[in-house]
C-alpha atoms as a PDB file:
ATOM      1  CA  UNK A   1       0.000   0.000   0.000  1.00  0.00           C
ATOM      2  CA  UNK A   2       1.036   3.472  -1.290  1.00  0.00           C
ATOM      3  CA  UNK A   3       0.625   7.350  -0.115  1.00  0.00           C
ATOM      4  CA  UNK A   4      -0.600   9.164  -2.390  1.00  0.00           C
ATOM      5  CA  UNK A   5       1.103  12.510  -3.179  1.00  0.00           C
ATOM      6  CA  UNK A   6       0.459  15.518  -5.197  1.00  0.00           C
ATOM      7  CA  UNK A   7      -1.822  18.527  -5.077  1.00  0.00           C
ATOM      8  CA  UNK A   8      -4.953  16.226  -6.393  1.00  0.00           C
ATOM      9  CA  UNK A   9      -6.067  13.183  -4.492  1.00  0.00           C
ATOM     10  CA  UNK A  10      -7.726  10.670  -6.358  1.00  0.00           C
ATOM     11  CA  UNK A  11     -10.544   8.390  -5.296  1.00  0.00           C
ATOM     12  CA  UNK A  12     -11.580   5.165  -7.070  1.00  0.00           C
ATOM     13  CA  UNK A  13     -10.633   2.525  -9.069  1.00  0.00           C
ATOM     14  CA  UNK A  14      -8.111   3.583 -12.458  1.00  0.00           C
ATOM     15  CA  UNK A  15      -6.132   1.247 -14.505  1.00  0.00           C
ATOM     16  CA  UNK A  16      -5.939  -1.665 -11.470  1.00  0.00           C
ATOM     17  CA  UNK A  17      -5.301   0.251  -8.692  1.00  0.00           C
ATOM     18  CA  UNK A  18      -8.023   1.979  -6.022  1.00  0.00           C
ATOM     19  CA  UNK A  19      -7.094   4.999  -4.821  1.00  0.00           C
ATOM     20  CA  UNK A  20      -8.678   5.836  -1.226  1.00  0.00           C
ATOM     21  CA  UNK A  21      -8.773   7.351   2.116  1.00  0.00           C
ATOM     22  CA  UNK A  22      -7.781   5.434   4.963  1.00  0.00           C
ATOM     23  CA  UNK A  23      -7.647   7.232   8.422  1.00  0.00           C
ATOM     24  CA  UNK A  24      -8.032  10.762   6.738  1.00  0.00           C
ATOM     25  CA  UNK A  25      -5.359  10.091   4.651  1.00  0.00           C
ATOM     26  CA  UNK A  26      -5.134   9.267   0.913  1.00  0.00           C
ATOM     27  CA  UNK A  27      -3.567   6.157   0.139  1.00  0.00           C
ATOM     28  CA  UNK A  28      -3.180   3.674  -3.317  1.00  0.00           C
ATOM     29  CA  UNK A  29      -2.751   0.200  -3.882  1.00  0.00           C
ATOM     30  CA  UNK A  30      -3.562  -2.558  -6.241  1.00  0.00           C
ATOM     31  CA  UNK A  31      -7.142  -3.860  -6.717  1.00  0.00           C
ATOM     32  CA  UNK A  32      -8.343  -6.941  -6.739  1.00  0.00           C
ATOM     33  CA  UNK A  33      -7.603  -9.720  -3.602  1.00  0.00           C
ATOM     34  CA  UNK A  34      -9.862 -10.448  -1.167  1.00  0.00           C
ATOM     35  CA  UNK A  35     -13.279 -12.857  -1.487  1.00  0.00           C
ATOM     36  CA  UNK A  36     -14.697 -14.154  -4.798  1.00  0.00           C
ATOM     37  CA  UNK A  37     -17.420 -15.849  -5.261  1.00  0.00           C
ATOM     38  CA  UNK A  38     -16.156 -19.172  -6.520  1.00  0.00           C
ATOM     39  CA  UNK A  39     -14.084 -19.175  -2.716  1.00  0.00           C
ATOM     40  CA  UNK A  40     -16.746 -18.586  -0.679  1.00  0.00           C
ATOM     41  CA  UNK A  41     -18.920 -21.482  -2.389  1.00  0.00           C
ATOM     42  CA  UNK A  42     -16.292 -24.021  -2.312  1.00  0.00           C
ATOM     43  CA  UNK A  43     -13.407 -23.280   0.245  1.00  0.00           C
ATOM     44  CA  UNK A  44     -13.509 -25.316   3.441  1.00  0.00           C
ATOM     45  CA  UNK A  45     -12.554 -21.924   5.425  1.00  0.00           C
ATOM     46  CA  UNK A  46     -15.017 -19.795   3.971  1.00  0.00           C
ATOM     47  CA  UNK A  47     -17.633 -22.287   5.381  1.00  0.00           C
ATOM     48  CA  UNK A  48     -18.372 -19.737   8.398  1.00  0.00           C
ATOM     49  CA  UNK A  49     -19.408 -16.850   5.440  1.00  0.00           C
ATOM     50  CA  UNK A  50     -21.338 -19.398   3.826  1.00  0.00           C
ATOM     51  CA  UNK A  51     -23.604 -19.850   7.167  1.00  0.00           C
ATOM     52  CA  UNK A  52     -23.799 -16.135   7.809  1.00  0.00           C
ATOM     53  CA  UNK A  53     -24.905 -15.453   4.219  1.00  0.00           C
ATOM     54  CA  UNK A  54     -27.413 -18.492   4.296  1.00  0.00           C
ATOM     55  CA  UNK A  55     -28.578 -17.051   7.527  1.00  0.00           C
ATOM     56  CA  UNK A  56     -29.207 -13.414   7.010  1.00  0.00           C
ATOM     57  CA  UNK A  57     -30.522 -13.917   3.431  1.00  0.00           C
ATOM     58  CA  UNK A  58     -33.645 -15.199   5.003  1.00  0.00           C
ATOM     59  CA  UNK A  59     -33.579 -12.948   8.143  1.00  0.00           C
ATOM     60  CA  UNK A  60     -33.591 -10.310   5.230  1.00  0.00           C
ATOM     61  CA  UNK A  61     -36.565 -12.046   3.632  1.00  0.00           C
ATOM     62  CA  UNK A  62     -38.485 -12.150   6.994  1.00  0.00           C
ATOM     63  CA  UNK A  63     -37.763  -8.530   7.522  1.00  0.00           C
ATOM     64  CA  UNK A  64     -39.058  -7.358   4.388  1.00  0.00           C
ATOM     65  CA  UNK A  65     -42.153  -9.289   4.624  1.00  0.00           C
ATOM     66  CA  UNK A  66     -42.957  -8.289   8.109  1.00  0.00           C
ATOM     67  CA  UNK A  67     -42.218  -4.422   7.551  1.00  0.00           C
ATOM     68  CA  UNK A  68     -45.111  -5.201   4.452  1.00  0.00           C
ATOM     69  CA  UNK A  69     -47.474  -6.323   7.237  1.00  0.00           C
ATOM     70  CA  UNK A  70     -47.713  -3.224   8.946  1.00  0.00           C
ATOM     71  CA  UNK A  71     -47.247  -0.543   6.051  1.00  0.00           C
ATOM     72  CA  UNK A  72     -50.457   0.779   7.414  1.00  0.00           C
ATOM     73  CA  UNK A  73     -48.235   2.295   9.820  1.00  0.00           C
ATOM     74  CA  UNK A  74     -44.871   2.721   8.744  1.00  0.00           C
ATOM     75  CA  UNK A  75     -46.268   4.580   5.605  1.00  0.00           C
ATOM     76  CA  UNK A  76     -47.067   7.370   8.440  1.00  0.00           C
ATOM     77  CA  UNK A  77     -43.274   8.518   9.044  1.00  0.00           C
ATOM     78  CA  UNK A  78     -40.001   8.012   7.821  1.00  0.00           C
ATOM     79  CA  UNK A  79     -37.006   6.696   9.171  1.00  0.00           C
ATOM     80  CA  UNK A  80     -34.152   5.898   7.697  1.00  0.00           C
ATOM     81  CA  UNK A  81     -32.817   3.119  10.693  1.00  0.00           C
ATOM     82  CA  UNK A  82     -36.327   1.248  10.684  1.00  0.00           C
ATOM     83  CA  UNK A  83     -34.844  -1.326   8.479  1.00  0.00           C
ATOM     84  CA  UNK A  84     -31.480  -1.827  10.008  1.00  0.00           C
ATOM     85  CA  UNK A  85     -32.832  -2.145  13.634  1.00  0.00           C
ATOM     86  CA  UNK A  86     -35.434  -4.751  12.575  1.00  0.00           C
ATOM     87  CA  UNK A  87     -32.478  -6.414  10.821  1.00  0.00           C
ATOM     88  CA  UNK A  88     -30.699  -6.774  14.063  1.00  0.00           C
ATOM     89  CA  UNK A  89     -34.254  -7.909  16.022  1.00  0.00           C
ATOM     90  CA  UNK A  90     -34.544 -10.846  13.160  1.00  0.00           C
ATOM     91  CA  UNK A  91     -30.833 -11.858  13.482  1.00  0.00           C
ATOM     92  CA  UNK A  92     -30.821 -11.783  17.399  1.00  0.00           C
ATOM     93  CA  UNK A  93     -34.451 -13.852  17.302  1.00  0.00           C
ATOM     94  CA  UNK A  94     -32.750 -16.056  14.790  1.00  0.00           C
ATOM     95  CA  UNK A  95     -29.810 -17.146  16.365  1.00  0.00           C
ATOM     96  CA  UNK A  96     -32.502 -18.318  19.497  1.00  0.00           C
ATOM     97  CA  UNK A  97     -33.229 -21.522  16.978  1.00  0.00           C
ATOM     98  CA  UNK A  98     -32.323 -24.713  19.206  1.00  0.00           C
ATOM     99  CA  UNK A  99     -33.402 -26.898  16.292  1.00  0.00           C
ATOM    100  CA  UNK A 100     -31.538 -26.064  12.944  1.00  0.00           C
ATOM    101  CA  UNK A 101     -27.622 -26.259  12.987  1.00  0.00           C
ATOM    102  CA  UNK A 102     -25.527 -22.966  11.993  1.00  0.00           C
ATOM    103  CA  UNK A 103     -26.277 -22.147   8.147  1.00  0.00           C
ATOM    104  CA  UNK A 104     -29.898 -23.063   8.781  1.00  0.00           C
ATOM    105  CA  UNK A 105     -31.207 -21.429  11.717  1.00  0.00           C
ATOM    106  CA  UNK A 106     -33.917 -19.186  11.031  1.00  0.00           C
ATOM    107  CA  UNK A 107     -37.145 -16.681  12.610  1.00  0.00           C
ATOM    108  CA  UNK A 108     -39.673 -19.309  13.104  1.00  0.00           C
ATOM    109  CA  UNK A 109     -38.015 -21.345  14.828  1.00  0.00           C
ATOM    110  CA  UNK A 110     -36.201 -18.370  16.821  1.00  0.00           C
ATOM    111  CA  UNK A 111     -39.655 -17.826  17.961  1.00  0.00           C
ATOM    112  CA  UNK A 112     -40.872 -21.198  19.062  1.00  0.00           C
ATOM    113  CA  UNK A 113     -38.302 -20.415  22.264  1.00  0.00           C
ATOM    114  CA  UNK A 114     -39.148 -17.895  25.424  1.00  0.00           C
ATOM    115  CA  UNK A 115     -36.145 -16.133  24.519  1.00  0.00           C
ATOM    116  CA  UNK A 116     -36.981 -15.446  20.494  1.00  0.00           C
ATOM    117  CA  UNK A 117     -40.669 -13.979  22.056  1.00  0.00           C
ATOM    118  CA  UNK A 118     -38.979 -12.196  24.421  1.00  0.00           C
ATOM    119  CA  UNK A 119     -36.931 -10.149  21.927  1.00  0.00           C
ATOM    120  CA  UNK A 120     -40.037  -9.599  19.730  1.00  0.00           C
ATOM    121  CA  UNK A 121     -42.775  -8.671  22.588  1.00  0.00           C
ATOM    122  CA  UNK A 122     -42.263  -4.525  23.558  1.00  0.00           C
ATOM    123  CA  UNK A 123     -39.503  -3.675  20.794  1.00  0.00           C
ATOM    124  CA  UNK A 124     -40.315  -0.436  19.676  1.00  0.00           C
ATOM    125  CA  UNK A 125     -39.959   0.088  15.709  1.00  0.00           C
ATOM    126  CA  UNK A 126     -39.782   3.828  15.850  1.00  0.00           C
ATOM    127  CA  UNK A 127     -36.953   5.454  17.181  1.00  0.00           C
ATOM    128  CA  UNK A 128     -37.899   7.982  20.266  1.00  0.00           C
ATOM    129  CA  UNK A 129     -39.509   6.936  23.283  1.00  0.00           C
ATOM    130  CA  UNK A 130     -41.711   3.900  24.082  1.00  0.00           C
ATOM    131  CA  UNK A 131     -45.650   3.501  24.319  1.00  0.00           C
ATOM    132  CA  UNK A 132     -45.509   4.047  28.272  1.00  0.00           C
ATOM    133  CA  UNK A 133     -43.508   7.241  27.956  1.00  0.00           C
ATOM    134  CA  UNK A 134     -45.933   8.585  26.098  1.00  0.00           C
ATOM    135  CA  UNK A 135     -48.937   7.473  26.982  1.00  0.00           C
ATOM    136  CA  UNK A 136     -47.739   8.381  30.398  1.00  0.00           C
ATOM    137  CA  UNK A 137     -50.532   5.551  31.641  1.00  0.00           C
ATOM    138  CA  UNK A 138     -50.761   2.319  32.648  1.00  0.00           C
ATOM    139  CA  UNK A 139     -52.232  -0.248  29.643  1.00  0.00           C
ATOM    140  CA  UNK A 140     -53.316  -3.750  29.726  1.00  0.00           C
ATOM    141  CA  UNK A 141     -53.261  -5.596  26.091  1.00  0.00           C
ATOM    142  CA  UNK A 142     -55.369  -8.351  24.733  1.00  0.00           C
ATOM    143  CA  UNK A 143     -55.384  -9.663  21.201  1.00  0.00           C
ATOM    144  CA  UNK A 144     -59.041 -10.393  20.803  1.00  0.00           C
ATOM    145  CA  UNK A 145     -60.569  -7.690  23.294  1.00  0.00           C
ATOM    146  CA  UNK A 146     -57.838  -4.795  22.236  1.00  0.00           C
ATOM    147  CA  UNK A 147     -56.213  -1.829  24.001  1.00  0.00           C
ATOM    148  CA  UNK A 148     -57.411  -0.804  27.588  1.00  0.00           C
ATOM    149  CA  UNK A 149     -56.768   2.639  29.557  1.00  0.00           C
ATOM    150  CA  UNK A 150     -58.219   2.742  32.562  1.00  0.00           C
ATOM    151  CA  UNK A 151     -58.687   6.164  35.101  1.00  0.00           C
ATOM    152  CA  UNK A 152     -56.935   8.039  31.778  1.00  0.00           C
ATOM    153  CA  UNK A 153     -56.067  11.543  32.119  1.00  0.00           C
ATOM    154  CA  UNK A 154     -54.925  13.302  29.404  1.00  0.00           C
ATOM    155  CA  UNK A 155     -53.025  16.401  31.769  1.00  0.00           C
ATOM    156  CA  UNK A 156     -50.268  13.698  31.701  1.00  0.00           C
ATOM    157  CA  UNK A 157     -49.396  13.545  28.403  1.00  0.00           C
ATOM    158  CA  UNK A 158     -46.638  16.152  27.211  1.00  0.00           C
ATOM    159  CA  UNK A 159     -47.718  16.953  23.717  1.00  0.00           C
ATOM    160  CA  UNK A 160     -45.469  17.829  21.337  1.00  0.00           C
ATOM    161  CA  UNK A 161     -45.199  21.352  20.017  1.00  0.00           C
ATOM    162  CA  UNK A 162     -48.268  22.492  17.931  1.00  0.00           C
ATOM    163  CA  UNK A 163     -50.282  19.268  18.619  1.00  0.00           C
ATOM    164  CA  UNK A 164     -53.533  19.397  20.125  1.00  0.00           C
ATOM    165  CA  UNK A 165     -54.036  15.172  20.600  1.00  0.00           C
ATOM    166  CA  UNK A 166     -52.323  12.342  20.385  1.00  0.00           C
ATOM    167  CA  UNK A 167     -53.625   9.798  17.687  1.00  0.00           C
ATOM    168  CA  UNK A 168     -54.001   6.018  18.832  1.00  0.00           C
ATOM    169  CA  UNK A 169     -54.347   3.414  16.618  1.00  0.00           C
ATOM    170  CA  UNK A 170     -53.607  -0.627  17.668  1.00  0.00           C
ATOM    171  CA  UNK A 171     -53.101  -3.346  15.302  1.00  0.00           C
ATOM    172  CA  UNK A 172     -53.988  -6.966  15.678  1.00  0.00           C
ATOM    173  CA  UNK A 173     -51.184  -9.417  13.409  1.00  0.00           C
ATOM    174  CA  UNK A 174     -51.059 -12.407  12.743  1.00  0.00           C
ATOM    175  CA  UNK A 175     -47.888 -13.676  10.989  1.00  0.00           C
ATOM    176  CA  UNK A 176     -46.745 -17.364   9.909  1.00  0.00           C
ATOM    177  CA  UNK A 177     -42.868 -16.350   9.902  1.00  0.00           C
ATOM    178  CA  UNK A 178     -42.614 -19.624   7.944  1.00  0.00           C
ATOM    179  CA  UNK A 179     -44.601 -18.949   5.251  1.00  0.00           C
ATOM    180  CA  UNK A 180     -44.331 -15.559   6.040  1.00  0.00           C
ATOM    181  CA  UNK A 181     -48.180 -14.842   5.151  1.00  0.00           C
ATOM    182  CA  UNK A 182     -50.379 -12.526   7.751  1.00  0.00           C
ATOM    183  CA  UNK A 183     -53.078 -10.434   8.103  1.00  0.00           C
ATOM    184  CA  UNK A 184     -53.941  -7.149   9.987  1.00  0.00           C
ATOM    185  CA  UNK A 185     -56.819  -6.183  11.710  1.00  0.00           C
ATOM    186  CA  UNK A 186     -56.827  -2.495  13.097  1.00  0.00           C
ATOM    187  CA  UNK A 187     -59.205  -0.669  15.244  1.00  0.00           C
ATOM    188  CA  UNK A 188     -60.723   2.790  14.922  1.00  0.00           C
ATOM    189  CA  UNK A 189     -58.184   6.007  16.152  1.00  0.00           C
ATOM    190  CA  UNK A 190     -58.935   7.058  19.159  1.00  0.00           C
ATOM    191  CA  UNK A 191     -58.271  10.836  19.425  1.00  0.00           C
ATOM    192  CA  UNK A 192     -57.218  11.981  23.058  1.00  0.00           C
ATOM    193  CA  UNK A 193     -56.142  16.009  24.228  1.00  0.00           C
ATOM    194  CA  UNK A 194     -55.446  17.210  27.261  1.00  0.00           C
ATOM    195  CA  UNK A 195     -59.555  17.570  28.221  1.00  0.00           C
ATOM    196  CA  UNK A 196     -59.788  13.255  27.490  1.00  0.00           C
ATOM    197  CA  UNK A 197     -60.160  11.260  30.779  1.00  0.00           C
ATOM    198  CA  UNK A 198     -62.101   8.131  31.731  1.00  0.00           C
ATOM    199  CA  UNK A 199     -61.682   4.684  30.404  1.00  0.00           C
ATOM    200  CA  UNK A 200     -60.567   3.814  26.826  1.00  0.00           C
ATOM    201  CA  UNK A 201     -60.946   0.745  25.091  1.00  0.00           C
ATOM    202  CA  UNK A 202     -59.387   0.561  21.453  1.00  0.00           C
ATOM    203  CA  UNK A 203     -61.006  -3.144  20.002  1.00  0.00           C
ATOM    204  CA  UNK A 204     -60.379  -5.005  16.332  1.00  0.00           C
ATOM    205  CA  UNK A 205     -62.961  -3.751  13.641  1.00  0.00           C
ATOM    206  CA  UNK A 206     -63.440  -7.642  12.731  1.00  0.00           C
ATOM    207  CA  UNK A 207     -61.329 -11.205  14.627  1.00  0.00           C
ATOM    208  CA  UNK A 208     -58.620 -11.606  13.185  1.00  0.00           C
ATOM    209  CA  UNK A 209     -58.281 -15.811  13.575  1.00  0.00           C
ATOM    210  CA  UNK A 210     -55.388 -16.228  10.502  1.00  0.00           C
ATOM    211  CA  UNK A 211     -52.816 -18.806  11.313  1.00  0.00           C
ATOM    212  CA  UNK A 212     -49.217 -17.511  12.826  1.00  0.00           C
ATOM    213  CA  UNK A 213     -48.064 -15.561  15.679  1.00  0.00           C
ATOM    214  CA  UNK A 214     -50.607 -13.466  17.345  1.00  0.00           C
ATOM    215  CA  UNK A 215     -48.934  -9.974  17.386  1.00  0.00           C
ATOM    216  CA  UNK A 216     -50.356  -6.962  19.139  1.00  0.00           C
ATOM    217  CA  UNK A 217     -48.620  -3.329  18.096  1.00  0.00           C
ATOM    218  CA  UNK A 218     -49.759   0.268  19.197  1.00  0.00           C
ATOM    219  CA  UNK A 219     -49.554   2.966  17.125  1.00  0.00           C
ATOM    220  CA  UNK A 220     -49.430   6.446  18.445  1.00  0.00           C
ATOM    221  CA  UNK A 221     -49.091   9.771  16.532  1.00  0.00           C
ATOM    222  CA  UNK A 222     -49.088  13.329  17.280  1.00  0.00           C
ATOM    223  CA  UNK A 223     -51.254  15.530  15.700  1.00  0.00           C
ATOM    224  CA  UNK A 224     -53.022  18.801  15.445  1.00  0.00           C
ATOM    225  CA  UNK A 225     -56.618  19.648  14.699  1.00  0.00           C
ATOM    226  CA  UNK A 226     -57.309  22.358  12.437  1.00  0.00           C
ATOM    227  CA  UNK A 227     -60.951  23.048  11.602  1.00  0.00           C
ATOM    228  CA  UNK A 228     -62.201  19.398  12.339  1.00  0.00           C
ATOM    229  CA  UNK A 229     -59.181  18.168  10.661  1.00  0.00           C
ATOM    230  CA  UNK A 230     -56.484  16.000  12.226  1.00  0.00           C
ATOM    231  CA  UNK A 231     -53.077  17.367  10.540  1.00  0.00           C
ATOM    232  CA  UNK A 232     -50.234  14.280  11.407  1.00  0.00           C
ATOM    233  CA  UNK A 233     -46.934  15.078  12.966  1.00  0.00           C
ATOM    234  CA  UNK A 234     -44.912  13.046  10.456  1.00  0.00           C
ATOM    235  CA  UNK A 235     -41.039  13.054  12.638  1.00  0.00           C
ATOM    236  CA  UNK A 236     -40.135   9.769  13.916  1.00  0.00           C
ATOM    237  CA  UNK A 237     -40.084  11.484  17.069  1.00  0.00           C
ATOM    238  CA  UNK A 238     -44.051  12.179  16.987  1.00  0.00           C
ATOM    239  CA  UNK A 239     -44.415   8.480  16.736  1.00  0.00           C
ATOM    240  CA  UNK A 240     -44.505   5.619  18.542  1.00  0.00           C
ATOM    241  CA  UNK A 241     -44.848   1.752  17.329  1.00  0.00           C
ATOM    242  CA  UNK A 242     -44.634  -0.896  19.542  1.00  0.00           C
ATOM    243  CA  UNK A 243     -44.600  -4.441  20.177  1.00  0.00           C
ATOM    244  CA  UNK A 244     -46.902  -4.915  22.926  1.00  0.00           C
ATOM    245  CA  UNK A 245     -47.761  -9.183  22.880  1.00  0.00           C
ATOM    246  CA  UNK A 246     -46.612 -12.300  20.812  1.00  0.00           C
ATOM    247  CA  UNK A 247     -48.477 -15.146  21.422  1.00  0.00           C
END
């Protein structure tokens, strides 16, 4: 490996050698080296890459398909992490597989353990605070009855600048993480300002009975009301979605 020298510093690939910046400092050598593709199919010591790739190609699949399941939501905000935290959620469940050997191990079987649920149940997808933080309340979930607030208050929340309520949606999953099908049930948006107290329940518009995991997620999202109109907060940090039961 070279310096490179000169008024102009190059960066890239010319004539066979790649010209880049390592530590702040712009350096040369040859290309080429490193992994091909033939090696890591057929070389007894790249058997360990082989695994890993096997492995988080179908963590990748998983991801994907579950981030389709709840597009209801995520099409609400952006966030440019979503994807690579979910990544890490899949590999961490996956590696909880007891049955498959290394190379094989994969989500469904990740969640057939304590441990694989445990990951899944309260991860929050967004990336500010958590449903209790905001909600500032005690909740009690169940999949076929819904959300429940009891003795709410709505004093406690602290809304964000320029909202006027807080928008609460929950959503009722069911996902076969082996054939990776589901379906989502939602119930209405509940609406609450500072003025909102009593006792909330947020139910499924129809039973959702699909084969898979039974997955409850709450979906909360600041907004402001403008001549009867609810105007969404659309930052990441105006919204919470959470994991809140696997079964």
């Amino acid at each position: 490996m070279a310096k490179q020298t000169g008024i102009i510093k190059l960066a890239g690939t010319i004539d066979g050698l790649n010209f880049y910046y390592l530590n702040g400092k712009p350096v040369v050598r040859k290309s080429g080296g490193g992994f091909n593709g033939q090696a890591i199919k057929t070389k007894v010591s790249m058997v360990r890459v082989r695994e890993n790739s096997n492995e988080f190609g179908a963590c990748m699949v998983a991801v994907n398909a579950f981030k389709a399941s709840l597009a209801p939501f995520l099409t609400q905000f952006k966030d440019g992490q979503l994807h690579q935290r979910l990544a890490g959620l899949f590999s961490a469940i996956k590696r909880c597989d007891a049955i498959e050997e290394r190379g094989k191990r994969n989500v469904s079987n990740g969640l057939a353990t304590a441990d694989g649920v445990a990951l899944l149940k309260n991860f929050v997808l967004t990336a500010g605070t958590n449903l209790a933080g905001v909600l500032a309340h005690r909740y009690r979930f169940d999949f076929l009855t819904g959300l429940h607030l009891e003795d709410f208050d709505g004093k406690q929340i602290q809304f964000a600048n320029g909202s006027t309520h807080l928008k609460v949606v929950v959503g009722f999953l069911t996902f076969d993480f082996e054939s990776l099908a589901y379906r989502l049930v939602v119930s209405d948006a509940v609406y609450l300002d500072k003025a909102s107290v009593g006792n909330f329940t947020l139910s499924p518009l129809e039973t959702n009975m699909a084969a898979g995991k039974a997955i409850g997620v709450v979906f909360t999202q600041f907004v402001q009301k403008t001549n009867g109109v609810y105007y969404p907060f659309k930052q990441v940090t105006d919204v919470v979605l959470e994991v809140v039961s696997v079964e």
